[in-house]
C-alpha atoms as a PDB file:
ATOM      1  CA  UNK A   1      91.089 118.880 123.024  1.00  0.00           C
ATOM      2  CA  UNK A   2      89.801 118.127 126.271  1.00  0.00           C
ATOM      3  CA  UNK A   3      86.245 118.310 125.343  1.00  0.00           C
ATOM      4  CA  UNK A   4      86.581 115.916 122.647  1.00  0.00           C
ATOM      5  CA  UNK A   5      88.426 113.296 125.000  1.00  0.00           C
ATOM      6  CA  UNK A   6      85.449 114.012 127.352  1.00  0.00           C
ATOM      7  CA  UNK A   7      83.260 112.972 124.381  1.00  0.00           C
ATOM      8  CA  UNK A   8      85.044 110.129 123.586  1.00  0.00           C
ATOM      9  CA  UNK A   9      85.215 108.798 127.350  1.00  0.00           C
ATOM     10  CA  UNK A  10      81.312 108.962 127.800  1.00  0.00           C
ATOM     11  CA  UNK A  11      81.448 106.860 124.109  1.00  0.00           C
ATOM     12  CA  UNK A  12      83.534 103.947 126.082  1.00  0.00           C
ATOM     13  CA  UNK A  13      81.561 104.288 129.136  1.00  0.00           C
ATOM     14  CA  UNK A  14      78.162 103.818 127.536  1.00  0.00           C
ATOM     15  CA  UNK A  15      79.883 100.663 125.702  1.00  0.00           C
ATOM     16  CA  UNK A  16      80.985  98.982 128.611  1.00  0.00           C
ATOM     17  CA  UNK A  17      77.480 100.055 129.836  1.00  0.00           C
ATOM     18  CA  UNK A  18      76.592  98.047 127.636  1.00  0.00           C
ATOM     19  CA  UNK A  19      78.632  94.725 127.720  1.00  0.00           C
ATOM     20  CA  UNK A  20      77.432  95.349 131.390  1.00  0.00           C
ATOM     21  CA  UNK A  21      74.304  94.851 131.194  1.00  0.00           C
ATOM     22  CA  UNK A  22      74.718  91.733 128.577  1.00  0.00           C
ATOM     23  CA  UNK A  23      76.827  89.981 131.201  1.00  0.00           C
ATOM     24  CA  UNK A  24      74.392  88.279 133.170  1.00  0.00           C
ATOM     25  CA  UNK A  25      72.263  86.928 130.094  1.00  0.00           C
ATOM     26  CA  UNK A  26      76.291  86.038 128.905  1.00  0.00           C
ATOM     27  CA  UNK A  27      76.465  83.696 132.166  1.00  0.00           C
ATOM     28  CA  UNK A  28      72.780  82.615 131.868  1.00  0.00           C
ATOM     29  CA  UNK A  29      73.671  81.140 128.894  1.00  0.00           C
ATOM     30  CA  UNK A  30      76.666  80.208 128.211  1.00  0.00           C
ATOM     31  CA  UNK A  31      77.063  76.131 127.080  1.00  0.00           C
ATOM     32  CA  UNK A  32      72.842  76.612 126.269  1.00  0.00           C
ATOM     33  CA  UNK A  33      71.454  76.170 122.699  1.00  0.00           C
ATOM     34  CA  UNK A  34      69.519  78.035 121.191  1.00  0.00           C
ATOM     35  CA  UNK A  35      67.286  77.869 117.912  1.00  0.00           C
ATOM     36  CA  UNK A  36      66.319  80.302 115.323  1.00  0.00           C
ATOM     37  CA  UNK A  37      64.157  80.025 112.746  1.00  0.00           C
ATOM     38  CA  UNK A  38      65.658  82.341 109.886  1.00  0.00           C
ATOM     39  CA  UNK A  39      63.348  83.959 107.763  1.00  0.00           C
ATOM     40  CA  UNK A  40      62.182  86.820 106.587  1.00  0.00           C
ATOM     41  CA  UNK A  41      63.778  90.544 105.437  1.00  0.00           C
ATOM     42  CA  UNK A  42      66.447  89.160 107.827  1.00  0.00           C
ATOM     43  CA  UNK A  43      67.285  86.937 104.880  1.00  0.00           C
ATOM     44  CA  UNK A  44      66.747  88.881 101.758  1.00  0.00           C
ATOM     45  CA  UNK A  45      68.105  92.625 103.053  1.00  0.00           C
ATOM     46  CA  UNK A  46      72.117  92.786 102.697  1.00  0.00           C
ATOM     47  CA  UNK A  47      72.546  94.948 105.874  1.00  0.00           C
ATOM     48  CA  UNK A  48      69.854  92.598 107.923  1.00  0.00           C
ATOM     49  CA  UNK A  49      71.708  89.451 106.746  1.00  0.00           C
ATOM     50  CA  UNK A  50      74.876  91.034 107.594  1.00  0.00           C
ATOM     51  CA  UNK A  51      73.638  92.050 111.358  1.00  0.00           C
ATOM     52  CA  UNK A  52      71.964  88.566 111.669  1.00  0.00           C
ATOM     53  CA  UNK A  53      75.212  86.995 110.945  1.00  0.00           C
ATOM     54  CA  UNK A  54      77.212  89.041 113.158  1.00  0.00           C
ATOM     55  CA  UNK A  55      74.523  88.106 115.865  1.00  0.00           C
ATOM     56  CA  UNK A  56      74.545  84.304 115.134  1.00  0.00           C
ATOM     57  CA  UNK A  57      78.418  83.908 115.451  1.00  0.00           C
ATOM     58  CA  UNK A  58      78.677  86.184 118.364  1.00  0.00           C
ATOM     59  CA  UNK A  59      76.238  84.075 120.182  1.00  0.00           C
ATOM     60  CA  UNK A  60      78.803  81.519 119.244  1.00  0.00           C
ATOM     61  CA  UNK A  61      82.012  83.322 120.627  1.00  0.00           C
ATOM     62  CA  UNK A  62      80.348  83.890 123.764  1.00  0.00           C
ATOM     63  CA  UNK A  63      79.817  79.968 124.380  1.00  0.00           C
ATOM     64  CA  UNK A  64      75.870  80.346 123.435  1.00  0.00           C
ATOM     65  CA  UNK A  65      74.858  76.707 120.727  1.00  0.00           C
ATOM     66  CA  UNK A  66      73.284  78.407 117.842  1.00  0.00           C
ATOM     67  CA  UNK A  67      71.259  76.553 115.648  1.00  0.00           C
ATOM     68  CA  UNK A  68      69.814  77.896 112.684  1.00  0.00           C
ATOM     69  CA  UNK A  69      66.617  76.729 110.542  1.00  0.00           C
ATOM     70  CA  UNK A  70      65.497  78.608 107.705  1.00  0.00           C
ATOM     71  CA  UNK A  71      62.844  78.858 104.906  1.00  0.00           C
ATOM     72  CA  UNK A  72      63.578  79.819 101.637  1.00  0.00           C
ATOM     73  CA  UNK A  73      59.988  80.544 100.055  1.00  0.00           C
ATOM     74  CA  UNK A  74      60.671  83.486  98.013  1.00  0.00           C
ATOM     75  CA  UNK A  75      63.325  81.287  96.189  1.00  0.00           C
ATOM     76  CA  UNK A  76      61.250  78.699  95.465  1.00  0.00           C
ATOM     77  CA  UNK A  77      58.486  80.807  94.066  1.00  0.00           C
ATOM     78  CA  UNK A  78      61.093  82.624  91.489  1.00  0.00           C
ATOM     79  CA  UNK A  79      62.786  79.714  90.205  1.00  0.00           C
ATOM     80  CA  UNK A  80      59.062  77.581  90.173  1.00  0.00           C
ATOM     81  CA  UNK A  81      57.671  80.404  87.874  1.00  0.00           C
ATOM     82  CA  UNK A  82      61.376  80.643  85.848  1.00  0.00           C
ATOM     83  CA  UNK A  83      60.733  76.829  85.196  1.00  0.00           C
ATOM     84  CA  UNK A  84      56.737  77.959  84.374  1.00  0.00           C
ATOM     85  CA  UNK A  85      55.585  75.589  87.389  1.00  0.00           C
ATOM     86  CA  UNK A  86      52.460  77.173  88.782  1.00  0.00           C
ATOM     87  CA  UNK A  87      53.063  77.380  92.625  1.00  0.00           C
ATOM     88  CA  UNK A  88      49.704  75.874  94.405  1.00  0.00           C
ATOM     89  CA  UNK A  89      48.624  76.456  98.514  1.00  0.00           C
ATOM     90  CA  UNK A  90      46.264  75.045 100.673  1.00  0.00           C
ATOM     91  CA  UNK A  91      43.590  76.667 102.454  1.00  0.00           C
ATOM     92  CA  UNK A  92      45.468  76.124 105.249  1.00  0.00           C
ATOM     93  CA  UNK A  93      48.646  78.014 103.693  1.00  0.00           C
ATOM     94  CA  UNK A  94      50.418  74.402 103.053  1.00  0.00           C
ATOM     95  CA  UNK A  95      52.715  74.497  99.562  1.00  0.00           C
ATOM     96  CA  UNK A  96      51.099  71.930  97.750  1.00  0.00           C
ATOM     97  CA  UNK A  97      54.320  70.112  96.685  1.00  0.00           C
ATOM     98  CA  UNK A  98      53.990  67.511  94.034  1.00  0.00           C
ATOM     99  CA  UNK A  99      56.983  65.581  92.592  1.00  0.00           C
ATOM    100  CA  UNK A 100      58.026  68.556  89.836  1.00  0.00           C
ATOM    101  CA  UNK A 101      58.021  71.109  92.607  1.00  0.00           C
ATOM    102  CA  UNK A 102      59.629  68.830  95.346  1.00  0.00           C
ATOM    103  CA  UNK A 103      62.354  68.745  92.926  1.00  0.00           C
ATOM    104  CA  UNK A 104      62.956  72.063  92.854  1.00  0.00           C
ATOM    105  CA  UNK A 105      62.137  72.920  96.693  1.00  0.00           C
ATOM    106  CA  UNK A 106      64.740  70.911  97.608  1.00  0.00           C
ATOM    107  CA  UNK A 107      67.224  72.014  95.354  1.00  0.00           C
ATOM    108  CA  UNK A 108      66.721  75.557  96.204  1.00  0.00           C
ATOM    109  CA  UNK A 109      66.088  74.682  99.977  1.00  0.00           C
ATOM    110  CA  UNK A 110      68.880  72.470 100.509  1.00  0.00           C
ATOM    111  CA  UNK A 111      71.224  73.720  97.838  1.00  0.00           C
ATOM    112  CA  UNK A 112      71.437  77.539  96.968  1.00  0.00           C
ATOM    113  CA  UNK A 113      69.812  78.862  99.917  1.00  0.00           C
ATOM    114  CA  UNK A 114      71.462  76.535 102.779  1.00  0.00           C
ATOM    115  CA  UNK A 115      75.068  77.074 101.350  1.00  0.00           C
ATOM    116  CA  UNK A 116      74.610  81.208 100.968  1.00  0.00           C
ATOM    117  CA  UNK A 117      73.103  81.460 104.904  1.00  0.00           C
ATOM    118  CA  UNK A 118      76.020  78.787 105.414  1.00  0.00           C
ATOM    119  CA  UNK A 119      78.881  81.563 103.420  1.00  0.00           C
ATOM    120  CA  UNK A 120      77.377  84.360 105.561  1.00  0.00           C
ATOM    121  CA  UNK A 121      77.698  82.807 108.518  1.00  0.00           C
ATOM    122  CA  UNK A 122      81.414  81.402 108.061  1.00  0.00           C
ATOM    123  CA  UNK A 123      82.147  84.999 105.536  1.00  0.00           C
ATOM    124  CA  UNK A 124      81.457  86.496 109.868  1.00  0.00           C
ATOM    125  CA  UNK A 125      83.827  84.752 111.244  1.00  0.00           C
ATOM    126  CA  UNK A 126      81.935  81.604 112.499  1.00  0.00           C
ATOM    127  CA  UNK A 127      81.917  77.966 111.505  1.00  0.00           C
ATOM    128  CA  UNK A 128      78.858  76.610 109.734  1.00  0.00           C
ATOM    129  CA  UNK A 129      77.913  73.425 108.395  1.00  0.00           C
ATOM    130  CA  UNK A 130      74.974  73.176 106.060  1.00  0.00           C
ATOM    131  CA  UNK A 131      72.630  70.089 106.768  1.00  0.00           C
ATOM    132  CA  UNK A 132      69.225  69.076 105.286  1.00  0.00           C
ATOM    133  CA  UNK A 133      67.328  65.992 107.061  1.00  0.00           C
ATOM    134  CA  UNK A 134      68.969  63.705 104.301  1.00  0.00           C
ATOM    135  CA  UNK A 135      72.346  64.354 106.296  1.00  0.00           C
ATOM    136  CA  UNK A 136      73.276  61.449 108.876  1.00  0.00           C
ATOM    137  CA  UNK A 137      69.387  60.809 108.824  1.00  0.00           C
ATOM    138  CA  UNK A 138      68.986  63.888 110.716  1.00  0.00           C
ATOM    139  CA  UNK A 139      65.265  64.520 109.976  1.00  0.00           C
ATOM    140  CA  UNK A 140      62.381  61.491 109.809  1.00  0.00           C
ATOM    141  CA  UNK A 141      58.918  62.748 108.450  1.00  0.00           C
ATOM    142  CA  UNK A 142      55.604  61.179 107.652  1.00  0.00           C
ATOM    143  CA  UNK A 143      52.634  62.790 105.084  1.00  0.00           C
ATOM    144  CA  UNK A 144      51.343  65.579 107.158  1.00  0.00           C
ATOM    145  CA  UNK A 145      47.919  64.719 107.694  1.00  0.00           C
ATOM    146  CA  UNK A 146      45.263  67.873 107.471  1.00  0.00           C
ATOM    147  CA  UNK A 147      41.852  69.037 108.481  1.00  0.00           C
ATOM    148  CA  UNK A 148      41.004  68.781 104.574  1.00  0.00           C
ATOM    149  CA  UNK A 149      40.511  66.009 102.151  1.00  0.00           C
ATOM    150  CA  UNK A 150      43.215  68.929 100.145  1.00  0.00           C
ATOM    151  CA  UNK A 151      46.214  66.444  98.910  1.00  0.00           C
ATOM    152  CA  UNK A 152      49.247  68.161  99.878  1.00  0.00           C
ATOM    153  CA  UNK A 153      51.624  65.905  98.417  1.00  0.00           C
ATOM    154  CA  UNK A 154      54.693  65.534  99.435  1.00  0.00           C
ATOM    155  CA  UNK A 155      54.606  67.445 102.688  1.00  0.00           C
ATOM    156  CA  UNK A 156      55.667  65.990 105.501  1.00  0.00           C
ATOM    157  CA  UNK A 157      55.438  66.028 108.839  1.00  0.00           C
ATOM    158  CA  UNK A 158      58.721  65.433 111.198  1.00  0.00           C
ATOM    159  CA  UNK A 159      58.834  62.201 113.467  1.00  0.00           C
ATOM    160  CA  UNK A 160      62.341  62.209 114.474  1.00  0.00           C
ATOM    161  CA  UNK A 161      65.340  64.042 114.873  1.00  0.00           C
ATOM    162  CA  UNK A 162      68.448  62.902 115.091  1.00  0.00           C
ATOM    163  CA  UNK A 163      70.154  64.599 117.780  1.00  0.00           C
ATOM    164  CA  UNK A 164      73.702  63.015 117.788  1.00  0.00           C
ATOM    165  CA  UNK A 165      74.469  65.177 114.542  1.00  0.00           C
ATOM    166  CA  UNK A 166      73.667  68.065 115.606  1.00  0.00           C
ATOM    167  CA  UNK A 167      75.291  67.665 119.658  1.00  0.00           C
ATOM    168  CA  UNK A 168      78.712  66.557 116.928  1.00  0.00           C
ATOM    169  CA  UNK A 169      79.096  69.864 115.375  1.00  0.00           C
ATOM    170  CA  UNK A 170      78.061  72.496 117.557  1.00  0.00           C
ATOM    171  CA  UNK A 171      80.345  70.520 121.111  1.00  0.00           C
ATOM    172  CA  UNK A 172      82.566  71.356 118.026  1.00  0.00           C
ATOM    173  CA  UNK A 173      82.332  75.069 117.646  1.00  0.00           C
ATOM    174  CA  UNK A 174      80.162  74.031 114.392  1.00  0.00           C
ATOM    175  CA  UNK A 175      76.880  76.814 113.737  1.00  0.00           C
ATOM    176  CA  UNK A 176      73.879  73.783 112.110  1.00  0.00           C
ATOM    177  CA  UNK A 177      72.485  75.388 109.339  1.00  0.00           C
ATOM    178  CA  UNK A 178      69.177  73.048 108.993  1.00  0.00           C
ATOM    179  CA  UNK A 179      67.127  72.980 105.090  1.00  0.00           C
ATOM    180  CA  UNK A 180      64.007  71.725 106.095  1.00  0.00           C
ATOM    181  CA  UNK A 181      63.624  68.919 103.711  1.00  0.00           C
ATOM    182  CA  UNK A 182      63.339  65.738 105.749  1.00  0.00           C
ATOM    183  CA  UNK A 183      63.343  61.825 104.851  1.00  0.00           C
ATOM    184  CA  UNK A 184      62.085  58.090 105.837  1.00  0.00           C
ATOM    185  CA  UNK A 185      63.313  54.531 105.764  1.00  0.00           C
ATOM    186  CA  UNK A 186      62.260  54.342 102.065  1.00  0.00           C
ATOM    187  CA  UNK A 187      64.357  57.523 101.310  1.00  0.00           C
ATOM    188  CA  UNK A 188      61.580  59.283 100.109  1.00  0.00           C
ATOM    189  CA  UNK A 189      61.147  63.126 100.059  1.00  0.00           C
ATOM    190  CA  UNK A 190      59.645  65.710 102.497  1.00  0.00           C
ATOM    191  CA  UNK A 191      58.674  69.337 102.308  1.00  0.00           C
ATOM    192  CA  UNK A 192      58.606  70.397 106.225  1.00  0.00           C
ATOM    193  CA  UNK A 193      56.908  73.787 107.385  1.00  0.00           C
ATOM    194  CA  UNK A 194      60.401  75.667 108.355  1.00  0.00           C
ATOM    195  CA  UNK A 195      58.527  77.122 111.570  1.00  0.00           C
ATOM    196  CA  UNK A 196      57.093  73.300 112.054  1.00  0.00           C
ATOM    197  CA  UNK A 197      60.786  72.013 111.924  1.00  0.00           C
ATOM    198  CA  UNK A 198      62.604  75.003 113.899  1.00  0.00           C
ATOM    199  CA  UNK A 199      60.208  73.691 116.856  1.00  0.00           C
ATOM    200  CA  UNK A 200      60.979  70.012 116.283  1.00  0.00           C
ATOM    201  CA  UNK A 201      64.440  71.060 116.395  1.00  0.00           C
ATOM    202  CA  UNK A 202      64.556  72.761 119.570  1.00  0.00           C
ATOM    203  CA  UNK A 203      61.773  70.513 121.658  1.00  0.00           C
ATOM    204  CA  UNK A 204      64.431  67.353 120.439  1.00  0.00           C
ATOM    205  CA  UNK A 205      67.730  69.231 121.717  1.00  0.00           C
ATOM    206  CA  UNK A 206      65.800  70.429 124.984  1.00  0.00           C
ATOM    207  CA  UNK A 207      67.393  74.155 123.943  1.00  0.00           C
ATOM    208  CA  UNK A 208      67.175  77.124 126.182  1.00  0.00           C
ATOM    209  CA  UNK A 209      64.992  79.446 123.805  1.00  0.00           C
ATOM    210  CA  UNK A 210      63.716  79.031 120.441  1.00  0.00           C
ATOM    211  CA  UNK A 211      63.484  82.564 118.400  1.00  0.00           C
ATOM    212  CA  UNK A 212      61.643  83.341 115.252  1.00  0.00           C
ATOM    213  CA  UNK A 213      62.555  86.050 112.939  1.00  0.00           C
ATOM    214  CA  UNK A 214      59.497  86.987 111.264  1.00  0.00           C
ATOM    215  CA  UNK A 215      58.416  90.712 109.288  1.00  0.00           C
ATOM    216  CA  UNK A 216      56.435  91.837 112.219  1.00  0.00           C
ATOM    217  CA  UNK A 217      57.292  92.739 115.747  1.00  0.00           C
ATOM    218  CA  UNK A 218      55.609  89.963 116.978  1.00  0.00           C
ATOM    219  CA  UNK A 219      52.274  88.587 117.825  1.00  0.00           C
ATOM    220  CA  UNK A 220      49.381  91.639 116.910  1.00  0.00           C
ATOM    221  CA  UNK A 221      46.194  91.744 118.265  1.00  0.00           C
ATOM    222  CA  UNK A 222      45.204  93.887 115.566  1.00  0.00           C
ATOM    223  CA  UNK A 223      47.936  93.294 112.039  1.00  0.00           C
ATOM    224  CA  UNK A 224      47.612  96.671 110.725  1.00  0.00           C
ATOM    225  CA  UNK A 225      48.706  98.132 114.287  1.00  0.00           C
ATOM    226  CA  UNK A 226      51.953  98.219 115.273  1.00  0.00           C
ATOM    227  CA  UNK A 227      51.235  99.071 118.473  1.00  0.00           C
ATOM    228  CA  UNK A 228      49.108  96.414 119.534  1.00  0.00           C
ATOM    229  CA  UNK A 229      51.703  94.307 120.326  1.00  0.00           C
ATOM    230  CA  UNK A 230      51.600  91.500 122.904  1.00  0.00           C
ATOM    231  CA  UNK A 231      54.493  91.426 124.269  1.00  0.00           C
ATOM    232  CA  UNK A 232      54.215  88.158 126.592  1.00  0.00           C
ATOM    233  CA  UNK A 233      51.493  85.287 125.497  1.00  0.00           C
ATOM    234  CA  UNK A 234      51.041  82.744 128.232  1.00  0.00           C
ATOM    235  CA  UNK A 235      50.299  79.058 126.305  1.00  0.00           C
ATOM    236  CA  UNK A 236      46.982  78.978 128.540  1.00  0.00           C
ATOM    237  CA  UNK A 237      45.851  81.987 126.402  1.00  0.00           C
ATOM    238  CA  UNK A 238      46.665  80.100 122.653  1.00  0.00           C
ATOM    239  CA  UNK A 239      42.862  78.596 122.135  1.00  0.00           C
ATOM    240  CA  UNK A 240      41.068  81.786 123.044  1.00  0.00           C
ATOM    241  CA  UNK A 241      43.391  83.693 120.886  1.00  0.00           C
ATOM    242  CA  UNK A 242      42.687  81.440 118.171  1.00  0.00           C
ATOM    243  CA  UNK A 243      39.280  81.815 118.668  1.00  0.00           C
ATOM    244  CA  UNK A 244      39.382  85.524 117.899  1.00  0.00           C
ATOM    245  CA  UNK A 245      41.395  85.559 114.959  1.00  0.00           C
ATOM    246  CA  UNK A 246      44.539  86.842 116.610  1.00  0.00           C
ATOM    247  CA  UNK A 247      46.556  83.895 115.999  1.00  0.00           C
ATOM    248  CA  UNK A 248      45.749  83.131 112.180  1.00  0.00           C
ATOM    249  CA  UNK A 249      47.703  82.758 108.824  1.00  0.00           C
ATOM    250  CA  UNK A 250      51.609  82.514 109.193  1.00  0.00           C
ATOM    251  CA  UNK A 251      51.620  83.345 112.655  1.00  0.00           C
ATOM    252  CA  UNK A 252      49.431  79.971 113.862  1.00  0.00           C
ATOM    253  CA  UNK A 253      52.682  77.492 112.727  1.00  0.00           C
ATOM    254  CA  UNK A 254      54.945  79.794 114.415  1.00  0.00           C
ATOM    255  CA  UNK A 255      52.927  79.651 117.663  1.00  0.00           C
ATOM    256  CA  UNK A 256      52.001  75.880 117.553  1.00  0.00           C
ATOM    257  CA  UNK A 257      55.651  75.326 117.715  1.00  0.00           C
ATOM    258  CA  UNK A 258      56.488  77.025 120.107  1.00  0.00           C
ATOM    259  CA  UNK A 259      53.741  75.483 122.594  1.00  0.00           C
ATOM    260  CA  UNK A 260      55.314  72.124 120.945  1.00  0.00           C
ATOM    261  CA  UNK A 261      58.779  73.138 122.187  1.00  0.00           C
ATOM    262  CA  UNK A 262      57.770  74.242 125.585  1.00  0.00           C
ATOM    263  CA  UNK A 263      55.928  71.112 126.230  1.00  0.00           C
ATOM    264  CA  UNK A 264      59.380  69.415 125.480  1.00  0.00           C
ATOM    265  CA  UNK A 265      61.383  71.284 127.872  1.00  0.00           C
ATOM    266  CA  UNK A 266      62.145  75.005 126.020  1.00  0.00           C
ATOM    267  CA  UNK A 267      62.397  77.251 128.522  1.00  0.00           C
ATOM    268  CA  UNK A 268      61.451  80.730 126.190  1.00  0.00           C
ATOM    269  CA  UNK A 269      60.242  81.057 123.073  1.00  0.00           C
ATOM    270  CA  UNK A 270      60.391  84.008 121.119  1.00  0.00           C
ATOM    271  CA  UNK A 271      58.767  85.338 118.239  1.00  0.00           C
ATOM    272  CA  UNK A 272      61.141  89.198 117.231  1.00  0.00           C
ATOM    273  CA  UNK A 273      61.330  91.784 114.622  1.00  0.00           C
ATOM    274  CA  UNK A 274      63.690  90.514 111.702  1.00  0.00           C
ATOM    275  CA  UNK A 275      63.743  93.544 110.529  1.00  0.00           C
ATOM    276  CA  UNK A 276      65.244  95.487 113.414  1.00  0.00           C
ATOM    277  CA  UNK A 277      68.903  95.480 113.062  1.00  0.00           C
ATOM    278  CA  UNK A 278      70.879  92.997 115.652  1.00  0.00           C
ATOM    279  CA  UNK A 279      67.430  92.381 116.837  1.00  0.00           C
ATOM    280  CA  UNK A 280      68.585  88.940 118.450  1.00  0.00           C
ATOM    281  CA  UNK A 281      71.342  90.251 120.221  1.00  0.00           C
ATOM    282  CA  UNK A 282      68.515  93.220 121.456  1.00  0.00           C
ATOM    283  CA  UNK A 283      66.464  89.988 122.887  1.00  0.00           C
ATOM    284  CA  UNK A 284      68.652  88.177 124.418  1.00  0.00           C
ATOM    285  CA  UNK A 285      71.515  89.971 125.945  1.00  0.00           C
ATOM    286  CA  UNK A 286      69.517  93.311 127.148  1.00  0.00           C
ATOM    287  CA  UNK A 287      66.950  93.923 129.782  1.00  0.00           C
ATOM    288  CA  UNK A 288      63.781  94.394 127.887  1.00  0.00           C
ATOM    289  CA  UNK A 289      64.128  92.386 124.880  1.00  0.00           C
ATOM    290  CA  UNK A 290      61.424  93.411 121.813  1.00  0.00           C
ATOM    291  CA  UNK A 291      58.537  90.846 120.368  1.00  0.00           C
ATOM    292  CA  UNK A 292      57.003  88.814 121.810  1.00  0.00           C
ATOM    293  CA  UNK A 293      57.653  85.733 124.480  1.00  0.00           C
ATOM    294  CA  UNK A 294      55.464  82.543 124.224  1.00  0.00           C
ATOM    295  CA  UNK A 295      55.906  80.957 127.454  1.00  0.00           C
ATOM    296  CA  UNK A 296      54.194  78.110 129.709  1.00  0.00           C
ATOM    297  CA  UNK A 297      55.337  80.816 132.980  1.00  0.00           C
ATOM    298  CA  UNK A 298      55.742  84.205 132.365  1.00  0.00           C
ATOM    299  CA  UNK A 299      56.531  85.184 135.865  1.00  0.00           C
ATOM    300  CA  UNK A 300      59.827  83.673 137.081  1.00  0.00           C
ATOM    301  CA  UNK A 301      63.231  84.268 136.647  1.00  0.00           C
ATOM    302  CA  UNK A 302      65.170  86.377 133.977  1.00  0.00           C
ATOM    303  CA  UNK A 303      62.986  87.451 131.305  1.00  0.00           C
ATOM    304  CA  UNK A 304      65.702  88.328 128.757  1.00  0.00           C
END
């Protein structure tokens, strides 16, 4: 009897161990926001979208300003093809999105997959309010303009956010859930780049950290190895990893906003594992964190 009390003891101890060592990133950043771009096996796998959800609203409880934007590609490609519309991309990876398929991206972006992240996310306990950039004019946008004479469509840019909404819900206890589908004065349509948007987002509300969850553990030197991750990429070091292919594909949005946010005040951006269970609680509240950190100065303060 005694040895199993014994057992059970160390089981506490190593849990308090743990809250331990979450308490200083707890104080570091407590009444800060933070951003995440949710994407990935983190939405599509029922026991990721369940840890993701814990880890969103526990950010919450703990005084943390989570903000989520998400994608919803995979959604849009199976009801596209249900309604026989052929899906068409860029070469630069850019959904061309004509008037038929702006229809439906925004009914699946805006609609079925911004009220089901919304459900998870209350269905854990928090309080979530679904937005697109239609909602109290939350997201301006412009045609992107390309390196190509390619016409994208209706794909758009963002020019402004509208920062009073989201400051309303989340002084409120309120978890934004963002659609990136974004408007202008003539109330037109437009299909954002979710990783485009999620830095937009976080370089207009000045937030602490912007996260992505992506499927790989971060920035690769070489994709089909694991283990060549790079765990901290200074913004000097972008170009030349551009240059040599590193940075290519999906990954190039992802790091072009993060430079965007840290140029408007983000302290950390992080690109993480969606796949790992809880991995945003692992990179923020412990001491060595997993993915990889986009920063303008990787060598001061807390690196959590």
């Amino acid at each position: 009897m005694a040895f199993i009390e014994r057992n059970a003891m160390q089981e506490f101890i190593e849990k308090a161990e743990v809250l331990i060592e979450a308490l200083p990133y707890i104080r570091q950043f407590f009444g800060k926001t933070v951003v995440i771009k949710y994407g990935g096996a983190a939405m599509l796998d029922a026991e990721l979208r369940a840890c993701t959800a814990q880890d969103i609203v526990l950010m919450r409880y703990v005084g943390m300003n989570p903000i989520v934007v998400h994608g919803g590609g995979p959604a849009i490609n199976a009801m596209l093809k249900r309604l026989q519309i052929k899906s068409q991309f860029t070469s630069q990876g850019l959904r061309v999105t004509d008037s038929d398929t702006m229809e439906i991206v925004e009914m699946m972006l805006a609609g079925s997959v911004n009220k089901d992240i919304v459900n998870l996310l209350n269905h854990a306990g928090g309080e979530a309010v679904g937005l697109c950039g239609k909602d109290g004019r939350l997201l301006y946008a412009r045609k992107v303009t390309t390196d190509t004479d390619e016409d994208v469509g209706q794909v758009g840019e963002i020019t402004n956010v509208n920062t009073k909404v989201l400051k309303a819900l989340y002084e409120n206890g309120m978890i934004p859930v963002i659609a990136p589908i974004a408007t202008d004065e003539q109330g037109n349509s437009w299909n954002v780049n979710a990783d485009t948007a999620a830095g937009d987002v976080a370089a207009a509300v000045e937030a602490e950290k912007l996260v992505f969850l992506t499927d790989t553990p971060g920035l690769l030197r070489n994709v089909d190895d694991p283990e060549s991750l790079i765990h901290r990429v200074h913004s000097r070091s972008v170009e030349e990893l551009k240059k040599q292919g590193v940075i290519a594909g999906g990954m190039a949005p992802k790091i072009d906003a993060c430079l965007k946010a840290l140029d408007f005040g983000v302290r950390r951006t992080h690109i993480i594992d969606g796949r790992v269970p809880h991995s945003l609680l692992l990179e923020i509240f412990t001491d060595k964190g997993l993915g990889s950190l986009v920063s303008h100065d990787l060598l001061d303060g807390m690196e959590g």
